[in-house]
N, C-alpha and C. Protein backbone atom coordinates (compact mmCIF):
# COMPACT_ATOMS: atom_id res chain seq x y z
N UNK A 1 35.48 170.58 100.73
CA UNK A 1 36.68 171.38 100.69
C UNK A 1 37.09 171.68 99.25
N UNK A 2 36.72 170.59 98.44
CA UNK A 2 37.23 170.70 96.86
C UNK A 2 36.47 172.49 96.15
N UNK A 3 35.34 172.30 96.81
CA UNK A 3 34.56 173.08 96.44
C UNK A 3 34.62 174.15 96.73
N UNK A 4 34.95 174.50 97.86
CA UNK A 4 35.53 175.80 98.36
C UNK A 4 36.98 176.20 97.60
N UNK A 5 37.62 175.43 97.12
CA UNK A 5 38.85 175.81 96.64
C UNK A 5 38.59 176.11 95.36
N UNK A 6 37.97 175.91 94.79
CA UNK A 6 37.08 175.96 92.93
C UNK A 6 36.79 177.34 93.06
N UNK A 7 35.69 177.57 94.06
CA UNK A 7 35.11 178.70 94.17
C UNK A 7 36.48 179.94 95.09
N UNK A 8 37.18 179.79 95.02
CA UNK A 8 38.68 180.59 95.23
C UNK A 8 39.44 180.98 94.51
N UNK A 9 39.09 179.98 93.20
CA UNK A 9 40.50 179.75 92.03
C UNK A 9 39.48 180.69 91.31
N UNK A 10 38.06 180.18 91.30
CA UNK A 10 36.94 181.24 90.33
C UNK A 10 37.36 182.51 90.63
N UNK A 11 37.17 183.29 91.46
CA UNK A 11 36.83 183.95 91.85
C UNK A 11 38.27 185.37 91.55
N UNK A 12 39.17 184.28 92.35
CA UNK A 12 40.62 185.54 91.75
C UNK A 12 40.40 185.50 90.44
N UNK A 13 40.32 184.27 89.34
CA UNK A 13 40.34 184.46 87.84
C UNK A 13 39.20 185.49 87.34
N UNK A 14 38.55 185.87 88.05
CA UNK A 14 37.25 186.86 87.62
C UNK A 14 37.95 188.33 88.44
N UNK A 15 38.40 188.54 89.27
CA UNK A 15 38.95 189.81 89.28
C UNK A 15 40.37 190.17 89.34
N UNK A 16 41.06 189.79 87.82
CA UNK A 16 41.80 190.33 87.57
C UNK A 16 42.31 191.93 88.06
N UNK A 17 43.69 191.46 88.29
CA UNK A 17 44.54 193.43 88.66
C UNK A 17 44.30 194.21 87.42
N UNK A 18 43.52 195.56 88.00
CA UNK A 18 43.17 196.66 87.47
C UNK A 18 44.35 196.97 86.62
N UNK A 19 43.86 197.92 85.28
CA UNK A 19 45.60 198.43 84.94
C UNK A 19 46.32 199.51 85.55
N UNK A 20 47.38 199.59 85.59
CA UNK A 20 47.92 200.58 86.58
C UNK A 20 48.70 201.90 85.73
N UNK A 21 47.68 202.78 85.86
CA UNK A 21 48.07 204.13 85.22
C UNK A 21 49.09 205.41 85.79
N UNK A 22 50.03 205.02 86.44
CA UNK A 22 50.89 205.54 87.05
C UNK A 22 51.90 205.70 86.36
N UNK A 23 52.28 207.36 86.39
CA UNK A 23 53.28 207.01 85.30
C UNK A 23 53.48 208.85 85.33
N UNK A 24 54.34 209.16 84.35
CA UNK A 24 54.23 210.85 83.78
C UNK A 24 54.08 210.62 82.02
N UNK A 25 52.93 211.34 81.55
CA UNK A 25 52.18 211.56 80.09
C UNK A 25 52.55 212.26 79.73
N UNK A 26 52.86 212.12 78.52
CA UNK A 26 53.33 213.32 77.31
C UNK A 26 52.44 213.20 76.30
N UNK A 27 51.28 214.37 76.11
CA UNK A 27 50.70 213.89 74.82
C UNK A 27 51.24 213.71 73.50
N UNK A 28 50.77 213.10 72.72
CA UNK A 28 51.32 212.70 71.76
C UNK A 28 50.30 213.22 70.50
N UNK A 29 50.78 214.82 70.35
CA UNK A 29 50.13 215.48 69.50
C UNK A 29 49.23 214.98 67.90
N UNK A 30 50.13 213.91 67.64
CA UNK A 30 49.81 213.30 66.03
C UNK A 30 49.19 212.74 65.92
N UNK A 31 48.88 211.89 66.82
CA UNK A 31 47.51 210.32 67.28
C UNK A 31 46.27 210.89 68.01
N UNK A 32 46.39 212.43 68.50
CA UNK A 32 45.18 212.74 69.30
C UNK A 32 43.98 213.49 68.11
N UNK A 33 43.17 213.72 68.89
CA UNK A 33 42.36 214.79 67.73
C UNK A 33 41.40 215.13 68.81
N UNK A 34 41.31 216.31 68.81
CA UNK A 34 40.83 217.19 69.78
C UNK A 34 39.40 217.76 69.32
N UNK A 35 39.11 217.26 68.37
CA UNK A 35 37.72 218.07 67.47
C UNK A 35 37.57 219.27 67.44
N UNK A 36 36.51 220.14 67.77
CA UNK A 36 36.44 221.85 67.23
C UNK A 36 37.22 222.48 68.47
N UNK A 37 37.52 221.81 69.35
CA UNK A 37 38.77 222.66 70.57
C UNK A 37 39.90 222.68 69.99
N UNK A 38 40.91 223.86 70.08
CA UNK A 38 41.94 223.77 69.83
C UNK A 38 43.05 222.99 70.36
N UNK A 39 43.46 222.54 69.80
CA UNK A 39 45.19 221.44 70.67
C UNK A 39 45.94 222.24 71.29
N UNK A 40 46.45 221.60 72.55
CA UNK A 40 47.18 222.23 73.35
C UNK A 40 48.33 222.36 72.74
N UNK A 41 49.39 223.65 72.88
CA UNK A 41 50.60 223.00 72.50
C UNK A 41 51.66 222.21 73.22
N UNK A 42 50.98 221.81 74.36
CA UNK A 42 52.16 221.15 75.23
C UNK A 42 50.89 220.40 76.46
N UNK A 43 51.01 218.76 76.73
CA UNK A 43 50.14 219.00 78.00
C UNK A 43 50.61 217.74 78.45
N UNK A 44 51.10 217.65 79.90
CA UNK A 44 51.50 216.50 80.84
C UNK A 44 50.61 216.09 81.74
N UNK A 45 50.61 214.87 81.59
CA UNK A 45 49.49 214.48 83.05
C UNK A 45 50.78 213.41 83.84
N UNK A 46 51.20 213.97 85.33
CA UNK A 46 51.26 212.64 86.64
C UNK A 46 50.66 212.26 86.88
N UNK A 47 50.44 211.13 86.59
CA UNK A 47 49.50 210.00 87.29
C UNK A 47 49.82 209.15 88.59
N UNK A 48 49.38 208.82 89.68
CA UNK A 48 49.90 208.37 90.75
C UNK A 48 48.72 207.36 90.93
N UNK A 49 48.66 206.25 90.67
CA UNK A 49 47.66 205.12 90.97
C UNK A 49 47.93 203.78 91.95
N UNK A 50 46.65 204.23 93.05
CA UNK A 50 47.10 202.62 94.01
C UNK A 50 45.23 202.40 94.04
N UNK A 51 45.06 201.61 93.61
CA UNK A 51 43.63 200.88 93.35
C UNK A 51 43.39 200.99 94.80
N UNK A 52 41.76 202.07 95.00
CA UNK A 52 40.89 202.67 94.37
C UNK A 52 41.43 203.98 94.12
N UNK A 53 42.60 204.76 94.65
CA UNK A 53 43.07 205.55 94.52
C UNK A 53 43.53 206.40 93.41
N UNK A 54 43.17 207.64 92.64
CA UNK A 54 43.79 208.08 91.41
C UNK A 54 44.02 209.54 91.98
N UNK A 55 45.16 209.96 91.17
CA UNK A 55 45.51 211.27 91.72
C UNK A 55 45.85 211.63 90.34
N UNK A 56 45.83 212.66 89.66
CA UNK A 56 45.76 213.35 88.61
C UNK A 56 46.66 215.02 88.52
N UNK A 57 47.87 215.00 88.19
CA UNK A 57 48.61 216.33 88.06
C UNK A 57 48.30 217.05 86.30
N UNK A 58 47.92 217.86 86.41
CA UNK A 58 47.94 218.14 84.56
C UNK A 58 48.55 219.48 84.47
N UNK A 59 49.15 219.39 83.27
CA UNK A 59 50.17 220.89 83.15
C UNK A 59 50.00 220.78 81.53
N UNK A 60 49.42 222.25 81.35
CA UNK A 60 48.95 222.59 79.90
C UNK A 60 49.11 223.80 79.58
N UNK A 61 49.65 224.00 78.12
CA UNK A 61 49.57 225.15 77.41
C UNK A 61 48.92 225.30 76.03
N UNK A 62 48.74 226.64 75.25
CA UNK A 62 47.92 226.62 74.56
C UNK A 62 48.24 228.06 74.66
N UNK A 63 46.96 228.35 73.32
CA UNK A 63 46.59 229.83 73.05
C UNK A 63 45.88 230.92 73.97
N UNK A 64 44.92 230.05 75.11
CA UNK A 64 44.65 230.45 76.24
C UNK A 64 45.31 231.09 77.29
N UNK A 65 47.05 230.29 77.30
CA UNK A 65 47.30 230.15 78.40
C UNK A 65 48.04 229.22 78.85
N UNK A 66 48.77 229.19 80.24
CA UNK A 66 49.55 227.91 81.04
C UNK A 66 48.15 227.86 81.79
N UNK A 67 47.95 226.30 81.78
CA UNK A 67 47.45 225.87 83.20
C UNK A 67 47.90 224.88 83.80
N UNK A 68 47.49 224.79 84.94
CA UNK A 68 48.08 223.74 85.92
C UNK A 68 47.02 223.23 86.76
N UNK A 69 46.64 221.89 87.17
CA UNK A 69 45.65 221.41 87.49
C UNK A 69 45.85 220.22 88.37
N UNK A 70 45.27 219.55 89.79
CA UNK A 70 45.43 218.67 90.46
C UNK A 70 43.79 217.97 90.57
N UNK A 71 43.82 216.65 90.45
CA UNK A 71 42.57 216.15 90.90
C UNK A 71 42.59 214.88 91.41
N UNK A 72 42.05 214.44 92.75
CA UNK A 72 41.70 213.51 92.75
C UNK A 72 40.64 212.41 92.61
N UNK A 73 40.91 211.32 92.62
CA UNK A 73 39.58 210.50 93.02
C UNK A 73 39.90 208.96 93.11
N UNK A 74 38.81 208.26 93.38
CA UNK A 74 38.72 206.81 93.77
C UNK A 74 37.84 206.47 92.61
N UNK A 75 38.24 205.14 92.63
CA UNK A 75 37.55 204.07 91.53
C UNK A 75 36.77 203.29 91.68
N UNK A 76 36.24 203.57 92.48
CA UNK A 76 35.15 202.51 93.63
C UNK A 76 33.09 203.16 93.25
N UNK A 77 33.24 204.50 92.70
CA UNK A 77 32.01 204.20 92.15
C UNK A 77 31.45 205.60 93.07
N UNK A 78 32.27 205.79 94.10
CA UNK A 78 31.90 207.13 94.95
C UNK A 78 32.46 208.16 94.38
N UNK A 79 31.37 209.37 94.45
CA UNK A 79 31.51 210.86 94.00
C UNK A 79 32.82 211.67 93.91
N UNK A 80 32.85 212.16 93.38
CA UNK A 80 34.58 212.30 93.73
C UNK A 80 34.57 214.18 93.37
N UNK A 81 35.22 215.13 93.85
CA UNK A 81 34.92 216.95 93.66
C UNK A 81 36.20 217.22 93.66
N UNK A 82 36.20 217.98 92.62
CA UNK A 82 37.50 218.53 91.88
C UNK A 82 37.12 219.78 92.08
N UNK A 83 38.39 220.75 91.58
CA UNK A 83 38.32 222.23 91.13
C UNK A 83 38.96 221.84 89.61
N UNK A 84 38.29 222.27 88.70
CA UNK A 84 38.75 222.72 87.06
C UNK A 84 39.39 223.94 86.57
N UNK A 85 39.34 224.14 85.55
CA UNK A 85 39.81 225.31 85.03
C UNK A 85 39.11 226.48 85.33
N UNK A 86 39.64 227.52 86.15
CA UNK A 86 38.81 228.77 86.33
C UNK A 86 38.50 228.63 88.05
N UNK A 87 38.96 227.54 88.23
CA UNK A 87 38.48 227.09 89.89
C UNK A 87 37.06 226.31 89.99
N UNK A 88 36.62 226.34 88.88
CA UNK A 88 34.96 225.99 88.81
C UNK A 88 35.42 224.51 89.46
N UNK A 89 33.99 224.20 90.17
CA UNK A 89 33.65 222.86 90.40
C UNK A 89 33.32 221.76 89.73
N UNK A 90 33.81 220.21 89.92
CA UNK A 90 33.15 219.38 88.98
C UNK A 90 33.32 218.27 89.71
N UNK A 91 32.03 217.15 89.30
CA UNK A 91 31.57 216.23 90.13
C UNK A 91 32.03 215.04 88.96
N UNK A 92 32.68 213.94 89.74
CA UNK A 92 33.32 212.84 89.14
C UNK A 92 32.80 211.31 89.34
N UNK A 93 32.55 210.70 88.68
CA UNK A 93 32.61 209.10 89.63
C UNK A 93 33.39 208.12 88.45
N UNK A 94 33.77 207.52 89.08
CA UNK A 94 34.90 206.54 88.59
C UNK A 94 34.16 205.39 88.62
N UNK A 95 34.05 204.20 87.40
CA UNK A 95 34.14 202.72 87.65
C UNK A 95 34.90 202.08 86.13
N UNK A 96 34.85 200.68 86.82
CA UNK A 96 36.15 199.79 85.56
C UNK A 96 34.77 199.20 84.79
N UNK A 97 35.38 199.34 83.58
CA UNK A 97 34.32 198.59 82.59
C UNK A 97 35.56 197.49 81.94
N UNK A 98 35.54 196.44 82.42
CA UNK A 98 36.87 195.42 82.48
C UNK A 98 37.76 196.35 82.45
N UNK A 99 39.04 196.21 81.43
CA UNK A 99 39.97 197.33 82.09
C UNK A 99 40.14 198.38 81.21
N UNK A 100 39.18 199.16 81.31
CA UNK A 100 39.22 200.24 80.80
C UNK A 100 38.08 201.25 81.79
N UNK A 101 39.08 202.49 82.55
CA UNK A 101 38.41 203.08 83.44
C UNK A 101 37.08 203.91 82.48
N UNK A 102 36.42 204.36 83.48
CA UNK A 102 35.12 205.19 82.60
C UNK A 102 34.92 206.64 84.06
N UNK A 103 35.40 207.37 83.51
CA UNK A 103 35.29 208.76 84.69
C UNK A 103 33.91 209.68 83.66
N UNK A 104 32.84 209.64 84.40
CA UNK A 104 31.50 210.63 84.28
C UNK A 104 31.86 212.12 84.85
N UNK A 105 32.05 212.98 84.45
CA UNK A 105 31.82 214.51 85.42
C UNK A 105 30.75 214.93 84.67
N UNK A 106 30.57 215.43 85.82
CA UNK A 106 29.60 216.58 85.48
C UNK A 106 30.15 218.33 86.13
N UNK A 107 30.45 219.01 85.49
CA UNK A 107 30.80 220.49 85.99
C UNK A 107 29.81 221.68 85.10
N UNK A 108 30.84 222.78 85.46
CA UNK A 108 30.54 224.04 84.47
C UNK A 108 31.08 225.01 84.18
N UNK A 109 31.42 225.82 83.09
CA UNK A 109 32.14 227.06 83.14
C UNK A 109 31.53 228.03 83.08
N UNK A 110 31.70 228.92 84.40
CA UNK A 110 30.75 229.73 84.43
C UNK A 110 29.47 229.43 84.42
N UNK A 111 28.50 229.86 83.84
CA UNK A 111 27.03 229.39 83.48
C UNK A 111 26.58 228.24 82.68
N UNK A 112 27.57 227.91 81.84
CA UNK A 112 27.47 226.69 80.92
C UNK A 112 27.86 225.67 81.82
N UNK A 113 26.65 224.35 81.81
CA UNK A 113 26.79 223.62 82.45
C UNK A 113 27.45 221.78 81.09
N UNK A 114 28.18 221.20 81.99
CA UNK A 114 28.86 220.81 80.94
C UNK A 114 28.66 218.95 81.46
N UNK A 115 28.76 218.05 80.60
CA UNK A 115 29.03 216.57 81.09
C UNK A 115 30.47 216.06 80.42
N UNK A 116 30.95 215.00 81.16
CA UNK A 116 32.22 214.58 80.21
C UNK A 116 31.95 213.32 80.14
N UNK A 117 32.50 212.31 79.64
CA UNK A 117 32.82 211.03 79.64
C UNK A 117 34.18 210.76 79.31
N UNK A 118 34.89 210.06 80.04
CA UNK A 118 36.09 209.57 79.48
C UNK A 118 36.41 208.18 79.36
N UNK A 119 37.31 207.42 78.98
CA UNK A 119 37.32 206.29 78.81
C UNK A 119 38.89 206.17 78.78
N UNK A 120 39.48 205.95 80.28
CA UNK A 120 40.82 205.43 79.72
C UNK A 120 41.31 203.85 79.80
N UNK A 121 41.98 203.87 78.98
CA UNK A 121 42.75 202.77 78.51
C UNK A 121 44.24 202.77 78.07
N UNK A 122 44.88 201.52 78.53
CA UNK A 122 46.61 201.19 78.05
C UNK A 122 46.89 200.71 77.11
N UNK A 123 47.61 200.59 75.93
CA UNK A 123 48.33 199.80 75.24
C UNK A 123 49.64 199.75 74.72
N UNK A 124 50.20 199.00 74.52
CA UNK A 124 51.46 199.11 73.60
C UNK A 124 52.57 198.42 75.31
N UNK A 125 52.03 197.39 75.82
CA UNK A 125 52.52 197.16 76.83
C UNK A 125 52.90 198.13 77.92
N UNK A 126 51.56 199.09 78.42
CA UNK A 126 51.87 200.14 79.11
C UNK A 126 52.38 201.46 78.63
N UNK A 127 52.65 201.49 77.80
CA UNK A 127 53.31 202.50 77.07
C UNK A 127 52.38 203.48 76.72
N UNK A 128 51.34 203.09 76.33
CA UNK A 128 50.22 204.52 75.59
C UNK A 128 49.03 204.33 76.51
N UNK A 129 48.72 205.69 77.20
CA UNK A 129 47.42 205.61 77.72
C UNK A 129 46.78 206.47 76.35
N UNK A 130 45.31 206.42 76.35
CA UNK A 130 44.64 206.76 75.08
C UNK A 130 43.25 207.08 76.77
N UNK A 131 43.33 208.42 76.17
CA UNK A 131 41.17 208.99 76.70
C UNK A 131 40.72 208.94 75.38
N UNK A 132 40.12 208.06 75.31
CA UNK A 132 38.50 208.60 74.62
C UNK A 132 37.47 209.50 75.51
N UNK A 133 36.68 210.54 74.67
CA UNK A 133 36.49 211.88 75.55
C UNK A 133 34.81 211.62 74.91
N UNK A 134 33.94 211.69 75.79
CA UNK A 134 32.65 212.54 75.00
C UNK A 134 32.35 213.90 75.66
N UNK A 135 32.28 214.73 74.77
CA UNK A 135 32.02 216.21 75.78
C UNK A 135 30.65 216.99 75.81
N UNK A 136 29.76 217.05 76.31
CA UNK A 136 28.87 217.84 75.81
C UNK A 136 28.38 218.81 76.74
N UNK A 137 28.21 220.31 75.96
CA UNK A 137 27.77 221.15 76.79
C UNK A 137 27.01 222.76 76.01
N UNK A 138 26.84 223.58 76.32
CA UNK A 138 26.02 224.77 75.37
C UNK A 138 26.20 224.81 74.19
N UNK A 139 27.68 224.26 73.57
CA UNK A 139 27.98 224.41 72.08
C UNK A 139 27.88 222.98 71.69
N UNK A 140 26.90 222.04 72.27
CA UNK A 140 26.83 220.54 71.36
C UNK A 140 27.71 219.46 71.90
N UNK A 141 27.91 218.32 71.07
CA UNK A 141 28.31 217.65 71.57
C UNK A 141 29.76 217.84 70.60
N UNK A 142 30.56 216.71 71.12
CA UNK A 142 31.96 216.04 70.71
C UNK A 142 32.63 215.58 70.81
N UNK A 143 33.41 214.55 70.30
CA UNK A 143 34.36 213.73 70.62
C UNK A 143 36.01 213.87 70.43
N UNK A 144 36.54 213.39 71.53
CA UNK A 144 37.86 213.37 70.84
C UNK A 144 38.72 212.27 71.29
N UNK A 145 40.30 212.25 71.04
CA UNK A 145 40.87 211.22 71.56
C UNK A 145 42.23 211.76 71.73
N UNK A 146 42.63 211.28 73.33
CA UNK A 146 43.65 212.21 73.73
C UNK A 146 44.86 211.23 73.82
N UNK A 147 45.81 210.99 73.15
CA UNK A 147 46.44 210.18 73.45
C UNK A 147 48.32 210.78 74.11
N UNK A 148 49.14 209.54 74.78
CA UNK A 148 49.68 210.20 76.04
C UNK A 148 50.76 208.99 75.61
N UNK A 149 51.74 209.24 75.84
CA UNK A 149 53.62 208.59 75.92
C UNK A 149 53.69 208.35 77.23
N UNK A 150 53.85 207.42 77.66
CA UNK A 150 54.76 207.72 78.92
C UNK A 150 56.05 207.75 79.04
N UNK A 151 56.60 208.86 79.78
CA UNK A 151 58.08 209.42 79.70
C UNK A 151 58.94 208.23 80.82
């Protein structure tokens, strides 16, 4: 019985609660750096998170344009299909690398076919989500780092 209870106490101490990214984002223009893309001048993400569950609202402006954007997905490692900018399609999968999520897409605009990597993470006691971004697609690669307030 001792042993079964060891292997109980192990076991919750090894899967710690995910972090919980729920919240409304304000980027935080001064800490981000967007590399050869231009900065938005304004961009909000709702976040609505119940583990495996992520739901994604984004509202952006810029020199382009207003956009407005919904996506979901799960964190469990299964495929996940969005619509992007332009309506184009893009293929997602979610997993935790301890606690810091890691979202893969793969989409395209138009004919250019594109990969992402993201990497989010919390700090400042919940307060700052931070993407680390890798982007690569017809014009090369790049990095950036998107960082977000919560309101």
């Amino acid at each position: 019985m001792r042993l079964v209870t060891l292997a109980l106490i192990a076991a919750s101490v090894s899967f710690a609660a995910a972090p919980d990214f729920t919240g409304t984002w304000k980027l935080n223009p001064a800490k981000s750096d967007f590399g050869p893309f231009p900065a938005p001048s304004s961009m909000t993400q709702k976040v609505s998170h119940a583990e495996p569950k992520l739901a994604v609202e984004v509202k952006m402006a810029g020199d382009q344009g207003e956009f407005e954007f919904k996506q979901s997905y799960t964190t469990d490692g299964k495929e996940c299909v969005n619509q992007g900018f332009g309506g184009s399609e893009s293929k997602s999968v979610l997993k935790w690398d301890s606690d810091t999520l890691v979202i893969d897409t793969k989409g395209a605009f138009g004919d250019n076919a594109y990969t992402m990597k993201d990497k989010w993470s919390l700090s400042e006691g919940g307060k700052v989500l931070t993407i680390l971004r890798h982007f690569s697609g017809g014009m090369g690669d790049t990095d950036q780092r998107i960082v977000f307030d919560k309101q």
